[in-house]
C-alpha atoms as a PDB file:
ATOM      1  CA  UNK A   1      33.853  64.720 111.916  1.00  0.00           C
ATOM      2  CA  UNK A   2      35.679  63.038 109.138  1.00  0.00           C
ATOM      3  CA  UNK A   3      38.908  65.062 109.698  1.00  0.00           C
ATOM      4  CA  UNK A   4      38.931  64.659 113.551  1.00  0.00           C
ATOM      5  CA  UNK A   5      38.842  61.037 113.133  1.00  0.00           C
ATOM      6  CA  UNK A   6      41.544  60.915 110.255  1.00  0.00           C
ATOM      7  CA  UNK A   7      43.634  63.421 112.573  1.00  0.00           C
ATOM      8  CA  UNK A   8      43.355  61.177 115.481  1.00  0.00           C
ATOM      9  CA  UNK A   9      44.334  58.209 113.395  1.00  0.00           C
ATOM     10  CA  UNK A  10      47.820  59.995 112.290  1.00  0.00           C
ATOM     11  CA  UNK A  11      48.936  61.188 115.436  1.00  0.00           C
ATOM     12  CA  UNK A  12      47.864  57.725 117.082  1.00  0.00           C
ATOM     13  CA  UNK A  13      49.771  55.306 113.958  1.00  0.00           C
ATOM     14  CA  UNK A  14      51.782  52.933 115.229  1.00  0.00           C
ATOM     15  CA  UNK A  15      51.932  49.796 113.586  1.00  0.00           C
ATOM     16  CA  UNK A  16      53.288  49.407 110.351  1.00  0.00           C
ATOM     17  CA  UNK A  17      49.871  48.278 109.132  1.00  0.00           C
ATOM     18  CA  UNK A  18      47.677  51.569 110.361  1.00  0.00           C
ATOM     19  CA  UNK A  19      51.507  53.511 108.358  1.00  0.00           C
ATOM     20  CA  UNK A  20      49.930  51.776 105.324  1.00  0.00           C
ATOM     21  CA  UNK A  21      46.494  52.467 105.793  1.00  0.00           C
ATOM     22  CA  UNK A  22      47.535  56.034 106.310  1.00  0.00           C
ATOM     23  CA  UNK A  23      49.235  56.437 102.919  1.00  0.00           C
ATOM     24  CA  UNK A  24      46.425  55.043 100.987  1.00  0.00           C
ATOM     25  CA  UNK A  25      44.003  57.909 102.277  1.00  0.00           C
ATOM     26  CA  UNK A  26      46.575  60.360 101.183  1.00  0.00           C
ATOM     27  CA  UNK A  27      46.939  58.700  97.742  1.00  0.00           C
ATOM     28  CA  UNK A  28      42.872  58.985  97.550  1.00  0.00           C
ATOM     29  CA  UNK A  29      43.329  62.597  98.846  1.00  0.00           C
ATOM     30  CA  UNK A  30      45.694  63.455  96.281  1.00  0.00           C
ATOM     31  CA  UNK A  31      43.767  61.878  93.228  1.00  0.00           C
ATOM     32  CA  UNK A  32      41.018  64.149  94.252  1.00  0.00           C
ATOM     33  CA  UNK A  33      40.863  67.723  91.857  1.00  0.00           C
ATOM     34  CA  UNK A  34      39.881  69.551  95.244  1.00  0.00           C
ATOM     35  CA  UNK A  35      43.350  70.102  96.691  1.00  0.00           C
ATOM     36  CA  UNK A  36      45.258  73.170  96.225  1.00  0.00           C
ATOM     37  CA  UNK A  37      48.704  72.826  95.317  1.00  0.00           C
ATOM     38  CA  UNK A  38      49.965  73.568  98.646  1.00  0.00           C
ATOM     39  CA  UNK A  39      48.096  71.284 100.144  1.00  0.00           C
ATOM     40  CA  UNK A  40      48.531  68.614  97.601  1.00  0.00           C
ATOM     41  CA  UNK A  41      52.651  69.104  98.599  1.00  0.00           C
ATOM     42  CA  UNK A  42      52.260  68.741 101.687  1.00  0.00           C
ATOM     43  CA  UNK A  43      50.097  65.940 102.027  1.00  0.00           C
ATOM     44  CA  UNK A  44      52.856  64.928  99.629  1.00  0.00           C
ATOM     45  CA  UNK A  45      55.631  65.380 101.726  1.00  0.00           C
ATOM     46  CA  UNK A  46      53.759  63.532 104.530  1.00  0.00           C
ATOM     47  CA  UNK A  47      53.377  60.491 102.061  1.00  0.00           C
ATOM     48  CA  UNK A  48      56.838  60.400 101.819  1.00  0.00           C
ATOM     49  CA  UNK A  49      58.172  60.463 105.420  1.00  0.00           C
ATOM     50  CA  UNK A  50      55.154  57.987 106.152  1.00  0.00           C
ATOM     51  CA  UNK A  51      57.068  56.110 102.835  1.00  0.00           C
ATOM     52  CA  UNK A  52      60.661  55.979 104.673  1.00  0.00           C
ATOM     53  CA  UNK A  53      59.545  55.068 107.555  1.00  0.00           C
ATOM     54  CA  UNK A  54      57.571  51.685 106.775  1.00  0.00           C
ATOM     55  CA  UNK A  55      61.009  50.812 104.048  1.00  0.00           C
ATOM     56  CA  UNK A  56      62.818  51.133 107.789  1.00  0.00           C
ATOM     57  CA  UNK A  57      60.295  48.790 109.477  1.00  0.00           C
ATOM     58  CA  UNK A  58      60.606  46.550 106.226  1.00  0.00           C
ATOM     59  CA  UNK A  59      64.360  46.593 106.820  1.00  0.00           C
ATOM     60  CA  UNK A  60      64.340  45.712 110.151  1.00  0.00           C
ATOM     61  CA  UNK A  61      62.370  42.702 109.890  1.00  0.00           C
ATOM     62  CA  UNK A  62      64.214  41.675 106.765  1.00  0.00           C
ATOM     63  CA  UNK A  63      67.453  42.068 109.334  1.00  0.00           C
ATOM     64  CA  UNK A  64      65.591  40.297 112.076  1.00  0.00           C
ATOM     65  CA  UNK A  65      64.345  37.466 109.184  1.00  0.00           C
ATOM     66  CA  UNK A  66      67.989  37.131 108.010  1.00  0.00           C
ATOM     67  CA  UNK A  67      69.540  36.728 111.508  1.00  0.00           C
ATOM     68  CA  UNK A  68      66.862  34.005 111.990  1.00  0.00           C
ATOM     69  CA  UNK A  69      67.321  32.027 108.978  1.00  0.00           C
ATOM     70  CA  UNK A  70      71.015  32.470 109.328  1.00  0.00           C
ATOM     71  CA  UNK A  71      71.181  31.213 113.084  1.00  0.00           C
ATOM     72  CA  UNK A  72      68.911  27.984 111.876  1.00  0.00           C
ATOM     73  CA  UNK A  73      71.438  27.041 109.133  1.00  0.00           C
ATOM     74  CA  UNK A  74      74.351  27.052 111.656  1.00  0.00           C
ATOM     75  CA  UNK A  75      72.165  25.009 113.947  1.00  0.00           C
ATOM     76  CA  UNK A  76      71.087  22.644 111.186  1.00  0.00           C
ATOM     77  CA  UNK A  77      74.975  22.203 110.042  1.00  0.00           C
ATOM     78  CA  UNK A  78      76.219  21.554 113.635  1.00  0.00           C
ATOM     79  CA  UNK A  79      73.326  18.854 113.796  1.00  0.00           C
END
């Protein structure tokens, strides 16, 4: 039952929030001794492309948060 559930939850992650949550049950997977080693790479691998993909949605909104700020300041000098 456990599994289902966790393999619903990755193929239904969307938010950069449920992204996080998602790499913390890896981590706890892959402190466990239980793994085999290919498993342990793999779930590996997955923490990494899980990894890239929330640095792009922190880059974006550091982009988005830049733009922002930087559209205020012109306003603000214009003033």
């Amino acid at each position: 039952m456990q599994i289902l559930y966790r393999l619903e939850f990755i193929m239904a992650e969307k938010s950069f929030e449920d992204k996080m949550l998602n790499l913390e049950l890896i981590k706890k997977d892959l402190e466990k001794d239980d793994l085999s080693l290919d498993d342990a790479v793999k779930k590996f691998e997955d923490g990494m492309k899980i990894s890239r993909e929330c640095r792009e949605i922190l880059d974006n909104a550091e982009k988005k948060i830049t733009i922002l700020l930087e559209g205020e300041e012109k306003d603000f000098v214009q003033s």
